[in-house]
C-alpha atoms as a PDB file:
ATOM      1  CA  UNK A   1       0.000   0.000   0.000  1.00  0.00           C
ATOM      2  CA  UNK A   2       1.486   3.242  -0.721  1.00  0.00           C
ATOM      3  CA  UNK A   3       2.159   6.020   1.458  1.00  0.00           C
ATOM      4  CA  UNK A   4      -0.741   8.778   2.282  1.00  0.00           C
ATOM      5  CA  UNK A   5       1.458  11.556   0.375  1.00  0.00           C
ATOM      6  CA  UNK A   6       1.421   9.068  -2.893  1.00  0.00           C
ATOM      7  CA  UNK A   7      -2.519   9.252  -2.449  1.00  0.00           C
ATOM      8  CA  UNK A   8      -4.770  11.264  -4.379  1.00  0.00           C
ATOM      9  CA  UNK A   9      -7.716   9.105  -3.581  1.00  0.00           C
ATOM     10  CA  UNK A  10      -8.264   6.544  -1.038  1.00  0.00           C
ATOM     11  CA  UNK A  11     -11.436   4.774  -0.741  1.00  0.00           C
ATOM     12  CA  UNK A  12     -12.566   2.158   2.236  1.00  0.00           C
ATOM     13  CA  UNK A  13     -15.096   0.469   3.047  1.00  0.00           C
ATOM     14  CA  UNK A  14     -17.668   2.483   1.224  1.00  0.00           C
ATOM     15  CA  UNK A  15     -21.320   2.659   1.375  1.00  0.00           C
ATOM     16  CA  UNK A  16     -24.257   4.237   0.039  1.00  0.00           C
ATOM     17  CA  UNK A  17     -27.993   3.035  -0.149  1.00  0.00           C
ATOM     18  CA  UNK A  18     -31.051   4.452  -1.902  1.00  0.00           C
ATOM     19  CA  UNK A  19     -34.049   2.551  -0.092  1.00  0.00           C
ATOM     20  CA  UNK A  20     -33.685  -0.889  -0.116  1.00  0.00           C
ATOM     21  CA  UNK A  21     -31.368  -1.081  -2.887  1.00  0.00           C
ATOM     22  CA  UNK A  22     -27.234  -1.142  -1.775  1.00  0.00           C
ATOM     23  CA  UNK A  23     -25.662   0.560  -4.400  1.00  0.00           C
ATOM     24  CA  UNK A  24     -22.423   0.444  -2.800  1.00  0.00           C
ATOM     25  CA  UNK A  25     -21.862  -2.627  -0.612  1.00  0.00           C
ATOM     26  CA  UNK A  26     -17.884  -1.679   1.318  1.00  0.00           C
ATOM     27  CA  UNK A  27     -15.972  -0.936  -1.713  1.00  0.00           C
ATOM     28  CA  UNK A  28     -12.027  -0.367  -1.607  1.00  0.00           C
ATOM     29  CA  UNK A  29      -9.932   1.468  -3.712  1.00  0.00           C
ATOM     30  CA  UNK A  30      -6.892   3.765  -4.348  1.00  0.00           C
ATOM     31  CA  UNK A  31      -5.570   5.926  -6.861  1.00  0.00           C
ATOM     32  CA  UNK A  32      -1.746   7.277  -6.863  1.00  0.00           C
ATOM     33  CA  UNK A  33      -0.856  10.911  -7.609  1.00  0.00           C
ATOM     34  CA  UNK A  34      -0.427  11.267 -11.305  1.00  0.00           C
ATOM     35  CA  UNK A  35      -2.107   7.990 -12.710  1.00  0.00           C
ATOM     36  CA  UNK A  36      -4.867   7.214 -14.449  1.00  0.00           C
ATOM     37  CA  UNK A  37      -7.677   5.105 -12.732  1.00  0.00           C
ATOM     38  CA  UNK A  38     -10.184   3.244 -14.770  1.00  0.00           C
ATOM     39  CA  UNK A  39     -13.431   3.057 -13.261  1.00  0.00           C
ATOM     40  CA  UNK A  40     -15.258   0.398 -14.947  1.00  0.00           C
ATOM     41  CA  UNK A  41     -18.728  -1.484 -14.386  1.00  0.00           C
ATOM     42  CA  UNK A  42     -22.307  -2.243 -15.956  1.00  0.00           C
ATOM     43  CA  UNK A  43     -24.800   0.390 -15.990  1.00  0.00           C
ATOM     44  CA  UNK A  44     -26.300   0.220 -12.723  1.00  0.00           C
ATOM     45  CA  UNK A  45     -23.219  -1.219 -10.960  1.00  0.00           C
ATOM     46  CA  UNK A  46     -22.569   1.867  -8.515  1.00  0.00           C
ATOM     47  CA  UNK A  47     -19.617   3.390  -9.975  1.00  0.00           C
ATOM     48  CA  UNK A  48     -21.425   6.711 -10.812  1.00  0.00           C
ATOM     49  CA  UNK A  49     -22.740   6.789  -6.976  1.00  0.00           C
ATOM     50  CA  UNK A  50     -19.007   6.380  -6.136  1.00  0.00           C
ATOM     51  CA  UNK A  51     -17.890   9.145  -8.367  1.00  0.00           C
ATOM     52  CA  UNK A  52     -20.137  11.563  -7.050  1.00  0.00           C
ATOM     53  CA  UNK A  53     -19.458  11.221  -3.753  1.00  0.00           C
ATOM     54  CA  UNK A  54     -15.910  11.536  -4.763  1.00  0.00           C
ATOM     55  CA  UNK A  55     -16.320  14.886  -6.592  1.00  0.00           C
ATOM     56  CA  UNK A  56     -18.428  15.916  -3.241  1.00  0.00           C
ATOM     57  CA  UNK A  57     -22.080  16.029  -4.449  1.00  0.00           C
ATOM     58  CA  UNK A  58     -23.354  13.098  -2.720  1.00  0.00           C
ATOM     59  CA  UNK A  59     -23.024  11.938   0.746  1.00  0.00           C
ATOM     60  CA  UNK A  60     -21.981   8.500   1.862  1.00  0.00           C
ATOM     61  CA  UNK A  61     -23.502   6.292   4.473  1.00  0.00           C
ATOM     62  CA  UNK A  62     -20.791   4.921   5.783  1.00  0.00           C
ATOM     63  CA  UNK A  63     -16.909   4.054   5.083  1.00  0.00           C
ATOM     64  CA  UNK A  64     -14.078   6.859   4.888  1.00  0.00           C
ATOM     65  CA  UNK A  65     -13.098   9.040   1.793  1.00  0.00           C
ATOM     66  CA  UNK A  66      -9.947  10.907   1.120  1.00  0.00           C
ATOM     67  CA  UNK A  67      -9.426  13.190  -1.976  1.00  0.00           C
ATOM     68  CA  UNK A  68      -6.147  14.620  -1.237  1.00  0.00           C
ATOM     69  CA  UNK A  69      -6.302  14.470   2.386  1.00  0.00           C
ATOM     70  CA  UNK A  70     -10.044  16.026   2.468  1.00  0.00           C
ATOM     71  CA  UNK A  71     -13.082  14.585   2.959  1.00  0.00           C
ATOM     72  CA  UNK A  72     -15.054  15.762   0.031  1.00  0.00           C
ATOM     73  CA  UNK A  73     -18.112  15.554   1.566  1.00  0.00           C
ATOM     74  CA  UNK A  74     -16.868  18.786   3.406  1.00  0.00           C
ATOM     75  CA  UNK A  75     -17.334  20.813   0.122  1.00  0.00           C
ATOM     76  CA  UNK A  76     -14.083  22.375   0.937  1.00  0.00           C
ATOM     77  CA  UNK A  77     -13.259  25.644  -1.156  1.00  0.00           C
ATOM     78  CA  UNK A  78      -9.732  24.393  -2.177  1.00  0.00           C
ATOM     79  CA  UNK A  79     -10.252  20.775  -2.988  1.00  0.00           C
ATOM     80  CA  UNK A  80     -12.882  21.904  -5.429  1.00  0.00           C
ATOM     81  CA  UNK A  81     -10.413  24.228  -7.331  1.00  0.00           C
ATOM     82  CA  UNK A  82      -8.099  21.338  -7.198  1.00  0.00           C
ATOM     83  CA  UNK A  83     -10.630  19.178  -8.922  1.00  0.00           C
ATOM     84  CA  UNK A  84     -11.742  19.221 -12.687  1.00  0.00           C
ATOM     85  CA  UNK A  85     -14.887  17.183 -13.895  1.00  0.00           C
ATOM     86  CA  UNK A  86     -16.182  16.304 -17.079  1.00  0.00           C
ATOM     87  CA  UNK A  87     -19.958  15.055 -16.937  1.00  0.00           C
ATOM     88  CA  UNK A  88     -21.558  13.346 -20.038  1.00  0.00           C
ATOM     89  CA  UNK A  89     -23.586  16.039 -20.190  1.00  0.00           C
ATOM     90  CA  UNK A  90     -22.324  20.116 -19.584  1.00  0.00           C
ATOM     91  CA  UNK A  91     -24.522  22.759 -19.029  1.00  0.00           C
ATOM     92  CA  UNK A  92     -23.155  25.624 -21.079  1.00  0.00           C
ATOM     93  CA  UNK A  93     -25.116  28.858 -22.593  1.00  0.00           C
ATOM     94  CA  UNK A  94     -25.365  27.731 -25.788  1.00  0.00           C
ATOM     95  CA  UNK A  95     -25.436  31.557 -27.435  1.00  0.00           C
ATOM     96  CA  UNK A  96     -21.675  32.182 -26.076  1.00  0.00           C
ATOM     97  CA  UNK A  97     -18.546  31.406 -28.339  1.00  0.00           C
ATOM     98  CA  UNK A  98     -16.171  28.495 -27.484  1.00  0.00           C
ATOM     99  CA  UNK A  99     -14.023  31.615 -25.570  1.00  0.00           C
ATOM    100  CA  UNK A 100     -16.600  33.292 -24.008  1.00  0.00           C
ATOM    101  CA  UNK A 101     -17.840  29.702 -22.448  1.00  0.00           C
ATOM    102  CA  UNK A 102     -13.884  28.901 -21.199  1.00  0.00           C
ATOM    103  CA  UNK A 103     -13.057  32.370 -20.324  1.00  0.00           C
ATOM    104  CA  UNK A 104     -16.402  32.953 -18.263  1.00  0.00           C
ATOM    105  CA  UNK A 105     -15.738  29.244 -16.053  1.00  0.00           C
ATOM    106  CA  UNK A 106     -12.043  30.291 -15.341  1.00  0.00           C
ATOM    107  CA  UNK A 107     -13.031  33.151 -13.547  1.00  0.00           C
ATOM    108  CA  UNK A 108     -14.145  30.557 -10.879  1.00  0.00           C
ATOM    109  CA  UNK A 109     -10.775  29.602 -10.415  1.00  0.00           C
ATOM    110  CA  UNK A 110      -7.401  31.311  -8.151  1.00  0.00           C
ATOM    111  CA  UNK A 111      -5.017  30.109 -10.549  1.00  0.00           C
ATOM    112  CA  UNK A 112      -6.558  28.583 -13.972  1.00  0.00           C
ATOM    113  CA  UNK A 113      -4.455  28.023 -17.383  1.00  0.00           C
ATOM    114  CA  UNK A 114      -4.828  30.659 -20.146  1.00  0.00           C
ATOM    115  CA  UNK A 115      -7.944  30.334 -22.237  1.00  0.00           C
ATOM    116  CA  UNK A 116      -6.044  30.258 -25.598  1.00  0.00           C
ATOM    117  CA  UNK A 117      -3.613  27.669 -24.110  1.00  0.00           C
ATOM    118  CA  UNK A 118      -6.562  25.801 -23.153  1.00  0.00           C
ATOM    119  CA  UNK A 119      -9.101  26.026 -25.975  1.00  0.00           C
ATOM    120  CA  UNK A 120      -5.325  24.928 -28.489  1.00  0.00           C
ATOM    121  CA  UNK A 121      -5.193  21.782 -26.004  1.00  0.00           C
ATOM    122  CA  UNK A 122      -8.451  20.338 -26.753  1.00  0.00           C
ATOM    123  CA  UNK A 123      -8.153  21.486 -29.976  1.00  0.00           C
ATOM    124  CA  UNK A 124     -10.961  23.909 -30.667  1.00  0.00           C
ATOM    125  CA  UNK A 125      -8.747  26.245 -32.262  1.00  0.00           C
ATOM    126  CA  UNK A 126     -10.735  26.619 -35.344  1.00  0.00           C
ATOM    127  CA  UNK A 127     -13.783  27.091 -33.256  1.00  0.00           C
ATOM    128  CA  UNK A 128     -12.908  29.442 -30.922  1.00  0.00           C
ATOM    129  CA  UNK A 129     -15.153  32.142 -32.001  1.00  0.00           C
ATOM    130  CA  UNK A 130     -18.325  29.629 -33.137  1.00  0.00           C
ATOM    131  CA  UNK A 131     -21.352  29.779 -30.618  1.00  0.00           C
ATOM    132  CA  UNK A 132     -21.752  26.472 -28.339  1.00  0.00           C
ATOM    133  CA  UNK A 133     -25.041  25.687 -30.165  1.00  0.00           C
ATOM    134  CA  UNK A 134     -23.475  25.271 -33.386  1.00  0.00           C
ATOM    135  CA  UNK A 135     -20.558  23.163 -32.387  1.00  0.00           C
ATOM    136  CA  UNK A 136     -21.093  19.338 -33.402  1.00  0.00           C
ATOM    137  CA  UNK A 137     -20.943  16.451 -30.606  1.00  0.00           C
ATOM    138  CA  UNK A 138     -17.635  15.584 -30.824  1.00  0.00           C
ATOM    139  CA  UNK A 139     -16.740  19.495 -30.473  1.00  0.00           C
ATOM    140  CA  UNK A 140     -19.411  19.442 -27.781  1.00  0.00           C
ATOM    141  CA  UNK A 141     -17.505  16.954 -25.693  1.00  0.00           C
ATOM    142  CA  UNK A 142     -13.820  18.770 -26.187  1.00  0.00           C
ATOM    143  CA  UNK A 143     -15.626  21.832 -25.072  1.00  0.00           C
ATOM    144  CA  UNK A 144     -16.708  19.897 -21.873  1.00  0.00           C
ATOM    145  CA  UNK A 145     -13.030  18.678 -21.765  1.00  0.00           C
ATOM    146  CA  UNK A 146     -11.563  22.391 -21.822  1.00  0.00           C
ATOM    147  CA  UNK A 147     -14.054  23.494 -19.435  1.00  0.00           C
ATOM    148  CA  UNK A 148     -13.154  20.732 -17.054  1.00  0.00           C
ATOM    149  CA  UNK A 149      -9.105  21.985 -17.811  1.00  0.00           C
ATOM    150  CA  UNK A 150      -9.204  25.657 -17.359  1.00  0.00           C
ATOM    151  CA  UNK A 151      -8.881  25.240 -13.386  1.00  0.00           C
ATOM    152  CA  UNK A 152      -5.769  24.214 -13.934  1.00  0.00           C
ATOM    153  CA  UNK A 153      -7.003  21.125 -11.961  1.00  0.00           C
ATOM    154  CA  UNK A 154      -4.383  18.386 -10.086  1.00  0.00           C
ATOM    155  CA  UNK A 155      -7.396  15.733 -10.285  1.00  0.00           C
ATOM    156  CA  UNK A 156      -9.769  15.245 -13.309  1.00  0.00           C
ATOM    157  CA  UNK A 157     -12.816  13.679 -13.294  1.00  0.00           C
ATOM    158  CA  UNK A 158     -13.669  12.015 -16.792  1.00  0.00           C
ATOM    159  CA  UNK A 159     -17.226  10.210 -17.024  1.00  0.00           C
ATOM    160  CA  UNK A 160     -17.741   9.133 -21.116  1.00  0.00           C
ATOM    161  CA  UNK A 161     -15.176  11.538 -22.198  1.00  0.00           C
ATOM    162  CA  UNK A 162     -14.686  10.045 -25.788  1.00  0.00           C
ATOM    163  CA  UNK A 163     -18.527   9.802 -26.417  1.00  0.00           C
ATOM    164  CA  UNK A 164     -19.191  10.667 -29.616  1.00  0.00           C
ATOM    165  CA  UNK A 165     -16.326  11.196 -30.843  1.00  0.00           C
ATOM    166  CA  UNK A 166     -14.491   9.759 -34.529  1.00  0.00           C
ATOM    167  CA  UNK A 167     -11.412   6.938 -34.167  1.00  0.00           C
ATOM    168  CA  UNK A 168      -8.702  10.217 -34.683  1.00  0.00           C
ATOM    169  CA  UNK A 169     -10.843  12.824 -32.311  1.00  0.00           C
ATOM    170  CA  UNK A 170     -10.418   9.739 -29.809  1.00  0.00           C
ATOM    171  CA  UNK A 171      -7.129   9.401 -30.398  1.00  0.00           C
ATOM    172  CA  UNK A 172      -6.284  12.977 -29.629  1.00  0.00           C
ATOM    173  CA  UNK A 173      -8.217  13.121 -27.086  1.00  0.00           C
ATOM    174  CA  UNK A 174      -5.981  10.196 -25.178  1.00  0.00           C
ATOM    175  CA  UNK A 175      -3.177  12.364 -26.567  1.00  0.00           C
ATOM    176  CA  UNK A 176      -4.104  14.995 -24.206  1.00  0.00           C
ATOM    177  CA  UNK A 177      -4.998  12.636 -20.906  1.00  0.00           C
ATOM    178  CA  UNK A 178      -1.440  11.546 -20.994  1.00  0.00           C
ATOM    179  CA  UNK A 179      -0.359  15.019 -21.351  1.00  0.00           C
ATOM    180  CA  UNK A 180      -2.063  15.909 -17.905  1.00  0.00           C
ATOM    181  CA  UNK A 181      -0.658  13.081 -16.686  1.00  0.00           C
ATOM    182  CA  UNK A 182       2.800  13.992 -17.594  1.00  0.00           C
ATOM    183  CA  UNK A 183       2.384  16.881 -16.201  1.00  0.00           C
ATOM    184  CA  UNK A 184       1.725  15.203 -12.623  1.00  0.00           C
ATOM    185  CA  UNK A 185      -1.591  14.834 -12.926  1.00  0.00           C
ATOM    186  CA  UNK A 186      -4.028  12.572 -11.449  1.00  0.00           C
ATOM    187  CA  UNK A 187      -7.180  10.864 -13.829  1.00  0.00           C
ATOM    188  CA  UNK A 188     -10.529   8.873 -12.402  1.00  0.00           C
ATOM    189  CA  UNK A 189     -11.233   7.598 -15.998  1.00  0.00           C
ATOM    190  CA  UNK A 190     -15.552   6.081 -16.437  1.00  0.00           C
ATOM    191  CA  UNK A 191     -15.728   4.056 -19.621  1.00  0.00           C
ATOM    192  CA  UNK A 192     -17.317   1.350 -21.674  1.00  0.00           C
ATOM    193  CA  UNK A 193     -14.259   1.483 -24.140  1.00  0.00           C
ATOM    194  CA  UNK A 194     -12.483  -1.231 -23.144  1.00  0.00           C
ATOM    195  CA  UNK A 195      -9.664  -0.361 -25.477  1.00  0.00           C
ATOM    196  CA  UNK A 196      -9.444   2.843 -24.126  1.00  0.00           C
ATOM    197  CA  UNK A 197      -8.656   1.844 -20.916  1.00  0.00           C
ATOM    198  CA  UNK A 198      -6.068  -0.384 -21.779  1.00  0.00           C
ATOM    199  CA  UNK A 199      -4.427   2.252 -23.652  1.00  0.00           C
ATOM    200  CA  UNK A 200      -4.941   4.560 -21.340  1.00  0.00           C
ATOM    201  CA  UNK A 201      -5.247   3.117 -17.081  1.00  0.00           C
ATOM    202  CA  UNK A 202      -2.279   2.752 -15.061  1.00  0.00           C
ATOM    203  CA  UNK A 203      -4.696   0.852 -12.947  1.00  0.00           C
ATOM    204  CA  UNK A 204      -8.633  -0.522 -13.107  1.00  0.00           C
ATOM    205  CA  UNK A 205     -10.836  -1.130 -10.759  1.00  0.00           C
ATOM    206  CA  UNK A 206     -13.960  -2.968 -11.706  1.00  0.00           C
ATOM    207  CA  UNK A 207     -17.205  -2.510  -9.951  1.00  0.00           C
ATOM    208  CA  UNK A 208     -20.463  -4.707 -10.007  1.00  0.00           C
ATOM    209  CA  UNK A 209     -22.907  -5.145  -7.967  1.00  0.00           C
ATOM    210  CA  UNK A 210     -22.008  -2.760  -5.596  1.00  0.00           C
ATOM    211  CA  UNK A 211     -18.805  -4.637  -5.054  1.00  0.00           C
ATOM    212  CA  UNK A 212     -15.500  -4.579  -6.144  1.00  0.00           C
ATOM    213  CA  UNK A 213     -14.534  -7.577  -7.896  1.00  0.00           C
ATOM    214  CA  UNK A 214     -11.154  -7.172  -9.586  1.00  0.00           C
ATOM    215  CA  UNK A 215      -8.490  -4.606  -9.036  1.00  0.00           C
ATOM    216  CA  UNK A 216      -4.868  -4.474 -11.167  1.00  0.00           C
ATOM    217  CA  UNK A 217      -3.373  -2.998 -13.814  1.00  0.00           C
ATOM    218  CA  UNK A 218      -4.706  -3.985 -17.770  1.00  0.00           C
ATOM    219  CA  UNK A 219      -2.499  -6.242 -18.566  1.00  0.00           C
ATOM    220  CA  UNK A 220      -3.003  -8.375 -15.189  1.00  0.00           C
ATOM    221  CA  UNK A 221      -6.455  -7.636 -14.386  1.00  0.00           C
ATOM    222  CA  UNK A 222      -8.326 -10.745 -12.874  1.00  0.00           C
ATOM    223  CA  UNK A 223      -5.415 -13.003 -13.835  1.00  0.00           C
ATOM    224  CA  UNK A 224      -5.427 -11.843 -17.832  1.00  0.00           C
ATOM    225  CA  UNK A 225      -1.686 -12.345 -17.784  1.00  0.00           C
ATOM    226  CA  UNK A 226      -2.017 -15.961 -16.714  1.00  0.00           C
ATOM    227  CA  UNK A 227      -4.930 -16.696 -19.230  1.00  0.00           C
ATOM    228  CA  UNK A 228      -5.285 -19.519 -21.238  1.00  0.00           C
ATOM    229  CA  UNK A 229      -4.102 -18.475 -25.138  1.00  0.00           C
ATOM    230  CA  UNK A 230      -5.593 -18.857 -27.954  1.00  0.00           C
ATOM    231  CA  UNK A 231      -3.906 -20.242 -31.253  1.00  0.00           C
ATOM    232  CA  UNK A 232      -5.242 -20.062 -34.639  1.00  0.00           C
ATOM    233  CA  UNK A 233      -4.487 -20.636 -38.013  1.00  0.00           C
ATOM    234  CA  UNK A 234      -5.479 -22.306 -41.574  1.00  0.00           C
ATOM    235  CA  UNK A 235      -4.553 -26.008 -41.529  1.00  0.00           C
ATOM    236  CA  UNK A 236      -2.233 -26.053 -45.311  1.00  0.00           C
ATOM    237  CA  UNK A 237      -3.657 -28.114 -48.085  1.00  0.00           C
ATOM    238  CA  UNK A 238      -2.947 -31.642 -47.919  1.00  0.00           C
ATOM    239  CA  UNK A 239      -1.837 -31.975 -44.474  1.00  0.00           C
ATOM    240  CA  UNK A 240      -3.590 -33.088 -41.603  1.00  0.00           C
ATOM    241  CA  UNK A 241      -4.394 -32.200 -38.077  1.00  0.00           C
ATOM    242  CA  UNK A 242      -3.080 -35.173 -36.778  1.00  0.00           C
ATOM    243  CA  UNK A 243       0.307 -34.738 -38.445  1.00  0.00           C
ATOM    244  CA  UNK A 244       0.875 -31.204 -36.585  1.00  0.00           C
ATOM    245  CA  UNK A 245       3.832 -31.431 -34.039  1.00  0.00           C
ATOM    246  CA  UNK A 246       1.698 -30.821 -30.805  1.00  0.00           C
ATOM    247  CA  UNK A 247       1.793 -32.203 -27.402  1.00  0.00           C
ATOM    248  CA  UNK A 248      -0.369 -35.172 -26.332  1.00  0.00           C
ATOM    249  CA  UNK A 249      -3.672 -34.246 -24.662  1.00  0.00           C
ATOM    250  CA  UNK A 250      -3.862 -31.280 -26.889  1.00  0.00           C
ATOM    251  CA  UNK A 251      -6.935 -31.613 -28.775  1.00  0.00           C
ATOM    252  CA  UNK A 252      -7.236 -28.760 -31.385  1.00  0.00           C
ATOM    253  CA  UNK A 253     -10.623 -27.935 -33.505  1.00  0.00           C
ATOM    254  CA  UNK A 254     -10.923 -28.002 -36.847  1.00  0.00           C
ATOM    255  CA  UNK A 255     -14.044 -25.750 -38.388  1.00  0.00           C
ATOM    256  CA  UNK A 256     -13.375 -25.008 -41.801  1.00  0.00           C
ATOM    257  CA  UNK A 257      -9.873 -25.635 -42.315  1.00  0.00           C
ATOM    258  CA  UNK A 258      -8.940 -23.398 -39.651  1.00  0.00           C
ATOM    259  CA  UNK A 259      -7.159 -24.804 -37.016  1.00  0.00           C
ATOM    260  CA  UNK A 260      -7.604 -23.985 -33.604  1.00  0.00           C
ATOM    261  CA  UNK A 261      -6.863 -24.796 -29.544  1.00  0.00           C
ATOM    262  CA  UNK A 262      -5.934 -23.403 -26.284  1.00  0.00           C
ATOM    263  CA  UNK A 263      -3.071 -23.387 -24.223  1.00  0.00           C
ATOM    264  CA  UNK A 264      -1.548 -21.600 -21.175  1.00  0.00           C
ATOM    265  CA  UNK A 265       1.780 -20.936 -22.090  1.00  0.00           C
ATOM    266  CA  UNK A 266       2.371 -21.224 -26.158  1.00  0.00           C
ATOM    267  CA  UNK A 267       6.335 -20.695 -26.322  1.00  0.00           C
ATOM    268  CA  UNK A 268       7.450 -24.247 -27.250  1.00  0.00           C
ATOM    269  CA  UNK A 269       4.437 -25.307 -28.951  1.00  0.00           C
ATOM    270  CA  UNK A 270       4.318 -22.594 -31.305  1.00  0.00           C
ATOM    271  CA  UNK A 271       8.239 -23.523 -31.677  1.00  0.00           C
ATOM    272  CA  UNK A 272       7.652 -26.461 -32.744  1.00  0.00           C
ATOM    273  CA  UNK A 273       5.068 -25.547 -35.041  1.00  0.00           C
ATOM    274  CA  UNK A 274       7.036 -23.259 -37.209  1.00  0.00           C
ATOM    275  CA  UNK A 275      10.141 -24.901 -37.380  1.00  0.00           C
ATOM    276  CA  UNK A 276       8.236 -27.707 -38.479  1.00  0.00           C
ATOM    277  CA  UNK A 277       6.447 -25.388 -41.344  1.00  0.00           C
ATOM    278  CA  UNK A 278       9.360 -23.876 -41.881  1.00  0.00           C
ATOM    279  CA  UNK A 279      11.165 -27.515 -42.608  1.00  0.00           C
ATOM    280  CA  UNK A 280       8.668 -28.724 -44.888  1.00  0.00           C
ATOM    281  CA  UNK A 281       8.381 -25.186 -47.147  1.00  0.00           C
ATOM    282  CA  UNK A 282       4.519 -24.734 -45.273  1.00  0.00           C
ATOM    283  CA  UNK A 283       2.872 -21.590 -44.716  1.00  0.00           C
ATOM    284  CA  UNK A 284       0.644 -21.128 -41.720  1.00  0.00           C
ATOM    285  CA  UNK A 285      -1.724 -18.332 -42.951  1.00  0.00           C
ATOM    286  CA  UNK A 286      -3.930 -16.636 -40.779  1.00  0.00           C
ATOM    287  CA  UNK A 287      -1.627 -17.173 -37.441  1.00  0.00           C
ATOM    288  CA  UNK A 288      -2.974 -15.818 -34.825  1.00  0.00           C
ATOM    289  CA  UNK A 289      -2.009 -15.573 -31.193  1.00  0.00           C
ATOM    290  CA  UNK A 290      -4.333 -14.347 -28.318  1.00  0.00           C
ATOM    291  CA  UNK A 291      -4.683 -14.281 -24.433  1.00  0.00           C
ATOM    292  CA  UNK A 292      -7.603 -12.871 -23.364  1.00  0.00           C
ATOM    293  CA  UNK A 293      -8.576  -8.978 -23.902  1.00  0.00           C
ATOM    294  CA  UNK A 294      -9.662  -6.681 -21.530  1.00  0.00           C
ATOM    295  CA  UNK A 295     -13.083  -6.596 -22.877  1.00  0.00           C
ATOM    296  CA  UNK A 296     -12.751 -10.745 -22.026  1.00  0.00           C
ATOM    297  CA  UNK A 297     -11.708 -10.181 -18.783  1.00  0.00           C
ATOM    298  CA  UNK A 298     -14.577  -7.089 -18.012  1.00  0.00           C
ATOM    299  CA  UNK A 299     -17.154  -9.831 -19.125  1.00  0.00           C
ATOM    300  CA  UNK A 300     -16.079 -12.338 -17.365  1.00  0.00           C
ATOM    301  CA  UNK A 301     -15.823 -10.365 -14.264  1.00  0.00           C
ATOM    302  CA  UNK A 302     -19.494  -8.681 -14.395  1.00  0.00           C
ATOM    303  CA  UNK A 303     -21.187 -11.846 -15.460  1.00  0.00           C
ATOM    304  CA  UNK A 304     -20.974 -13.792 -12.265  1.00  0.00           C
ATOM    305  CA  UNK A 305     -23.466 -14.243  -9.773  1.00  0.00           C
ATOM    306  CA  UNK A 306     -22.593 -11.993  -6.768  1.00  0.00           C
ATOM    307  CA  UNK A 307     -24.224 -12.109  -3.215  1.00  0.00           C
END
């Protein structure tokens, strides 16, 4: 466990009803200064109950919360203008320009970043002088995004920030998280892109249920390093499956020429199977090689029966 000063966030044994329905049931979690945390779950799994009372707008029922040594639920003055949140959905005049919009919300900060520096970040450039209502949805959510930035915030709150946008506004838009984080800091990241959160989580927390059920980072969440791989690839004309150099007890499937089976650690199998294509002039098109994905894993995880 990390020291408090590493903390931005530290989360235990948190709880929250509405009613008779537990939409937090004692969850645990931490986030380090400067890293991006992936908050993932169904809808309906509690993570946007847990984000809220993060950012200080709803009040917990029991457990302890620390956002940099405060206890949001105080409201205090100066965690707020250390925070920055984008919501899936910003309230914004829609009859002010792009500047008018960033310049107005900076004016509720001590110390925020320049407007122009800000609006050339989430790259609105060409829009800077175009009215909110006329700005497309994409546009809409890097508007949200600057908005969030102008505080010159050390924590930033990011629920759906890629909705709606194309594949290269997305990848920009991950260009800029890891600027912030370069810059020190710190990211609570809400998604259903599970490929953005493997490109862009330090760490991931998934939540279901109420409960936690897997912490890690993406490449080791819920044991994904130490999952069984898959191996694919078109059996060659003429030869057949029971020729292949594999081990005994492997059974491989066969659906339509394609050759495939599982194993937990492929190294010397897949050895042995090209040097012995290789040897006989054989080409093994199609080869594939796959341990689970994230998305896999995120299934796997929020599929099971929990108490």
């Amino acid at each position: 466990m990390p020291a408090d000063a590493d903390l931005a966030i530290s989360v235990q044994g948190l709880t929250k009803s509405y009613g008779s329905v537990e939409a937090l049931r004692g969850i645990d979690f931490d986030v380090r200064r400067g890293e991006v945390l992936a908050l993932l779950g169904p809808n309906g799994a509690g993570k946007t109950t847990a984000v809220e009372i993060l950012e200080g707008y709803r009040k917990r029922d029991g457990g302890t919360v620390s956002v940099f040594g405060i206890d949001p639920e105080r409201r205090d003055r100066g965690l707020r203008a250390k925070v920055g949140i984008v919501l899936q959905e910003c309230a914004v005049d829609p009859y002010l320009t792009v500047t008018e919009a960033i310049t107005q919300r900076s004016g509720l900060y001590p110390r925020p970043r320049p407007v122009g520096e800000v609006i050339g970040l989430v790259g609105l450039e060409a829009k800077a002088r175009a009215r909110v209502k006329t700005l497309s949805g994409g546009q809409q959510r890097r508007l949200d995004l600057g908005l969030a930035l102008v505080g010159n915030p050390e924590l930033i709150f990011l629920d759906e920030p890629t909705t709606g946008f194309d594949p290269s506004a997305r990848h920009e838009a991950w260009d800029v998280v890891r600027g912030l984080c370069a810059e020190g800091r710190t990211v609570v990241l809400t998604t259903h892109y599970m490929d953005e959160a493997q490109v862009l989580a330090d760490s991931v927390t998934v939540i279901a249920a109420g409960r936690v059920v897997a912490s890690g980072s993406p490449d080791t969440l819920g044991g994904r390093d130490h999952g069984m791989t898959t191996v694919r690839f078109v059996l060659p004309s003429g030869v057949s499956v029971g020729t292949l150099p594999l081990p005994v007890g492997l059974e491989p499937q066969q659906r339509g020429g394609v050759v495939e089976f599982r194993i937990d650690e492929p190294t010397e199998v897949l050895h042995a199977l090209t040097g012995w294509a290789v040897e006989r002039g054989e080409v093994l098109s199609g080869l594939t090689v796959n341990r689970p994905s994230l998305e896999d894993v995120y299934l796997a995880l929020t599929s099971r029966d929990l108490p």
